[in-house]
C-alpha atoms as a PDB file:
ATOM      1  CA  UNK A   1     235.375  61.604 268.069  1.00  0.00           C
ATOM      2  CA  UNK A   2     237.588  64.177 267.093  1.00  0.00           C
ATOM      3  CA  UNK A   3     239.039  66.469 270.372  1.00  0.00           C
ATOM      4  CA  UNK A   4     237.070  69.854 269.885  1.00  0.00           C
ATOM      5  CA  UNK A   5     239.782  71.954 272.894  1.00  0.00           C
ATOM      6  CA  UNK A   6     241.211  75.175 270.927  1.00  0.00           C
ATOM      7  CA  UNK A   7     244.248  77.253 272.625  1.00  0.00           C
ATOM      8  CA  UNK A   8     242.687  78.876 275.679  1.00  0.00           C
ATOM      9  CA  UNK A   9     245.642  80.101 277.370  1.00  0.00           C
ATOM     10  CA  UNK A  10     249.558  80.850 276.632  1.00  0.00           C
ATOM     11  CA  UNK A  11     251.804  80.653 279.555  1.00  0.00           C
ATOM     12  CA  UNK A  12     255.556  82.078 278.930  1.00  0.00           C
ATOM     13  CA  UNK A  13     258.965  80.705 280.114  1.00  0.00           C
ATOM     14  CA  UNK A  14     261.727  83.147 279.439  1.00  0.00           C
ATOM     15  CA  UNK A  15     265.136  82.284 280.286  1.00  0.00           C
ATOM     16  CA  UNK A  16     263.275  79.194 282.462  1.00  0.00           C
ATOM     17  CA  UNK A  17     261.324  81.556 284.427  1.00  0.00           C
ATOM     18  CA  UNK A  18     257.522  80.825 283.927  1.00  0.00           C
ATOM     19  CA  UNK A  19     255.027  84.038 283.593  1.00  0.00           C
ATOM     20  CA  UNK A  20     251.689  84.207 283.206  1.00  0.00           C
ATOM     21  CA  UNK A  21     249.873  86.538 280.724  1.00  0.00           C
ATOM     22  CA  UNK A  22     247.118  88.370 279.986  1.00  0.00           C
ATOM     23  CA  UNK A  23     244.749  87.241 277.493  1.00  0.00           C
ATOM     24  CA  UNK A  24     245.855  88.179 273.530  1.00  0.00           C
ATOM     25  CA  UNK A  25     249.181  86.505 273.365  1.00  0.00           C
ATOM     26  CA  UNK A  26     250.048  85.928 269.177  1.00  0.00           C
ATOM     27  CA  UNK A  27     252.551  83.602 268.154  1.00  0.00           C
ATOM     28  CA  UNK A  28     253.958  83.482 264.514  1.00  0.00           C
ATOM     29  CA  UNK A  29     256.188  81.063 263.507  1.00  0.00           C
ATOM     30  CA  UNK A  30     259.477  81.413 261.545  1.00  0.00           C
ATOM     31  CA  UNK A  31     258.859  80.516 258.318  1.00  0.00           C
ATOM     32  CA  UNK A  32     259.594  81.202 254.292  1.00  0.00           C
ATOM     33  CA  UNK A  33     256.836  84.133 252.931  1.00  0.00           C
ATOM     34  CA  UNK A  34     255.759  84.933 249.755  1.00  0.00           C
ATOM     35  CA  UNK A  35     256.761  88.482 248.710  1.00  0.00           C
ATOM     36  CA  UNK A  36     255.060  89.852 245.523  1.00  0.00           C
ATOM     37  CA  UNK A  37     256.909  91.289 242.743  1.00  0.00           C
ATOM     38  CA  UNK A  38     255.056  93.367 240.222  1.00  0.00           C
ATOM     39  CA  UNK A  39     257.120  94.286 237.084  1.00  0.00           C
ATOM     40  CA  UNK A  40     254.619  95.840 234.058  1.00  0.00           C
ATOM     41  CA  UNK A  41     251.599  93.966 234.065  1.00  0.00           C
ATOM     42  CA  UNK A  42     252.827  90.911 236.141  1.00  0.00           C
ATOM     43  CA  UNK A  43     253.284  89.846 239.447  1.00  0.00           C
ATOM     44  CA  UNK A  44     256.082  87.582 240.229  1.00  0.00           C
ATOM     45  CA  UNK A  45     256.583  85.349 243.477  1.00  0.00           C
ATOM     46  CA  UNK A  46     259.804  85.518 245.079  1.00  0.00           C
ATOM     47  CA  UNK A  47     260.360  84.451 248.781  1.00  0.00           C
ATOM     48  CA  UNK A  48     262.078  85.445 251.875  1.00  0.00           C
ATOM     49  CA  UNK A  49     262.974  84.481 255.333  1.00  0.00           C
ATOM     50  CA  UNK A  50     260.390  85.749 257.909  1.00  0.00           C
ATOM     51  CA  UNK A  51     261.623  85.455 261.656  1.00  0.00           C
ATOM     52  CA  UNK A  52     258.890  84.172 264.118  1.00  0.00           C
ATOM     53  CA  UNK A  53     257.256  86.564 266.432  1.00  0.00           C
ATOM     54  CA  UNK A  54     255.465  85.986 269.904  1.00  0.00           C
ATOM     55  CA  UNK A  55     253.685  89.326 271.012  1.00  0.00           C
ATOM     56  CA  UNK A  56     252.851  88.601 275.017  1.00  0.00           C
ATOM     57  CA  UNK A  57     251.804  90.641 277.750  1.00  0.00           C
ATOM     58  CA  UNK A  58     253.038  89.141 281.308  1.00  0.00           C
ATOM     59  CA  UNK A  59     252.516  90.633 284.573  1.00  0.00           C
ATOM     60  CA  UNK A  60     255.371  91.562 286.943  1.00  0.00           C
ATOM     61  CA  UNK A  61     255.034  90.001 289.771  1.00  0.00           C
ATOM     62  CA  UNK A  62     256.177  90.848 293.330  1.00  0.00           C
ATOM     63  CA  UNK A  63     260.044  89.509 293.583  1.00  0.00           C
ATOM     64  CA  UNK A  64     259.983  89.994 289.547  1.00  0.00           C
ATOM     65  CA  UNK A  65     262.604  91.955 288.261  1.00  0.00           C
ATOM     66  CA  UNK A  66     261.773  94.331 285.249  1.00  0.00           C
ATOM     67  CA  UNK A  67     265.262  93.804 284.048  1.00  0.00           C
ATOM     68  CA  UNK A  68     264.807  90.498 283.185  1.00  0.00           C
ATOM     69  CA  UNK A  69     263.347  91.922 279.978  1.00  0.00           C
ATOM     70  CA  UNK A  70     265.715  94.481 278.981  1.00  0.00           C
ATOM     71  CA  UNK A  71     267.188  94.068 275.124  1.00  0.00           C
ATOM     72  CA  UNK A  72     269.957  91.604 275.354  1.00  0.00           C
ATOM     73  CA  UNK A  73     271.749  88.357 274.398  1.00  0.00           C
ATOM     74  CA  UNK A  74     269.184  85.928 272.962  1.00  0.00           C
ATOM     75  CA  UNK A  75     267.558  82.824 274.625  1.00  0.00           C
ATOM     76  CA  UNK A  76     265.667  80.720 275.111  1.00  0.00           C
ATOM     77  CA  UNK A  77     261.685  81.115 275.106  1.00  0.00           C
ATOM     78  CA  UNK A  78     258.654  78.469 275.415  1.00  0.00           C
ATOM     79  CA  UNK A  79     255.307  79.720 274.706  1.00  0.00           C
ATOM     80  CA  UNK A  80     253.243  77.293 276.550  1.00  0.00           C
ATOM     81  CA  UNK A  81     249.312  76.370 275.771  1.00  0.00           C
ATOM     82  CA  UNK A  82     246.249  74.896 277.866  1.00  0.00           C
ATOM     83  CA  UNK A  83     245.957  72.295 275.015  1.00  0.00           C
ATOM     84  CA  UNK A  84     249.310  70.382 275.195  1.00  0.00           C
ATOM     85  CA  UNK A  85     250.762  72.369 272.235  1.00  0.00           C
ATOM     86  CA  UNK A  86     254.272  73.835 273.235  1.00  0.00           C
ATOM     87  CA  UNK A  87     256.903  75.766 271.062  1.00  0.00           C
ATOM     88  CA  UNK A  88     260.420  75.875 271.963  1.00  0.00           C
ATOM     89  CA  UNK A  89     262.763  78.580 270.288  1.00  0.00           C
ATOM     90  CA  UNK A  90     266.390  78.511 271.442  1.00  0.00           C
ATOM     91  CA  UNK A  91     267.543  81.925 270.059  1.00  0.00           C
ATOM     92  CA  UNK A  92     264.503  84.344 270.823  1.00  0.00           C
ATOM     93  CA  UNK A  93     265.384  87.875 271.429  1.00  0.00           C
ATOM     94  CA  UNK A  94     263.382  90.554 272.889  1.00  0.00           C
ATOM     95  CA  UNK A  95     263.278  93.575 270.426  1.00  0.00           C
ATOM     96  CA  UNK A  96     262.853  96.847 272.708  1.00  0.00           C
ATOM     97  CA  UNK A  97     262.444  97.397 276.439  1.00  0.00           C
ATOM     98  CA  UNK A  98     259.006  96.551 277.882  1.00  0.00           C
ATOM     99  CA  UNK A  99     256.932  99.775 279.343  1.00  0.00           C
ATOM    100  CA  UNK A 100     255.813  98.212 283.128  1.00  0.00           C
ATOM    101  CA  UNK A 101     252.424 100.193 284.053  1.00  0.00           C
ATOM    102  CA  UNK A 102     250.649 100.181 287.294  1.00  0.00           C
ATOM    103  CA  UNK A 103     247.461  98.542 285.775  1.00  0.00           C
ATOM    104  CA  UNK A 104     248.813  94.873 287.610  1.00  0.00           C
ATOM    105  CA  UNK A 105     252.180  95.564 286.575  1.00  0.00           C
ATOM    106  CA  UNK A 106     251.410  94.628 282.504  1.00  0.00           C
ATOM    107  CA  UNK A 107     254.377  94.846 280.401  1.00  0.00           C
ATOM    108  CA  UNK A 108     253.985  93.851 276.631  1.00  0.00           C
ATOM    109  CA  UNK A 109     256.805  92.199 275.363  1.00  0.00           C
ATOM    110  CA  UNK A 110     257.753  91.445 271.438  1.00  0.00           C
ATOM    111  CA  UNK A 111     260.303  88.378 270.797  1.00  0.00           C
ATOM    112  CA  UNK A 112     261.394  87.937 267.472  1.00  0.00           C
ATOM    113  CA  UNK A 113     263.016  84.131 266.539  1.00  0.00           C
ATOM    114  CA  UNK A 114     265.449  82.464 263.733  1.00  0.00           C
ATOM    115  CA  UNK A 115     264.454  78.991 264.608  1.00  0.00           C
ATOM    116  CA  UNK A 116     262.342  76.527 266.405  1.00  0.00           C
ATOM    117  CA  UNK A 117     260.407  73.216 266.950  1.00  0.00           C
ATOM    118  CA  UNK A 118     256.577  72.984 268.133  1.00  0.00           C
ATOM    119  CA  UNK A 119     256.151  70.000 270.554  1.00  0.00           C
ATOM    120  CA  UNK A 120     252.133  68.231 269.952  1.00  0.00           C
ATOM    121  CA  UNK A 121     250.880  66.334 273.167  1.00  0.00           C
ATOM    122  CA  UNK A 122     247.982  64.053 272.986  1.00  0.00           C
END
């Protein structure tokens, strides 16, 4: 019989630090999208490059330093789930400065990504 787990939980690695997040982490591939072109009466299909996105919310911990997640250089990120999946993206890049409040130190982050590979476990 067919396995019947579905993604329960995404853990994040940033720059090989692990953090743990609050519940309503998105991940969206990089990938080729459709963009519609309407000219008279017609729509056309052309396409274009769409970078990934991972939308997370970790918690600063104690002995966590906010600056880990200023704007900078790019690198690597893993977006880790309960189910074995795992996504690697080498060149992820953190769009805009995280606001840290003092509801358990929740800071949601935005990554943005040119390329990838998703890793399947069994």
């Amino acid at each position: 019989m067919a396995s019947s787990n579905s993604v329960g939980i995404l853990s994040i690695w940033w720059m090989g630090v692990q953090y743990d997040c609050q519940k309503g982490s998105s991940l969206r591939l990089p990938a080729m999208q459709n963009v519609t072109q309407v000219a008279g009466y017609t729509a056309h299909r052309s396409r274009q490059f769409q970078p990934g996105e991972c939308k997370a919310t970790p918690l600063l911990l104690e002995g966590q330093a906010l600056s880990d997640f200023s704007p900078g250089a790019s690198g690597e990120l893993q977006v880790v789930a309960d189910t074995g999946q795992s996504w690697v993206f080498p060149d992820a890049w953190i769009l805009s400065a995280p606001t840290m409040t003092d509801d358990g130190g929740k800071m949601p982050i935005t990554w943005n990504m040119n390329t990838g590979r998703e890793i399947v476990g069994s």
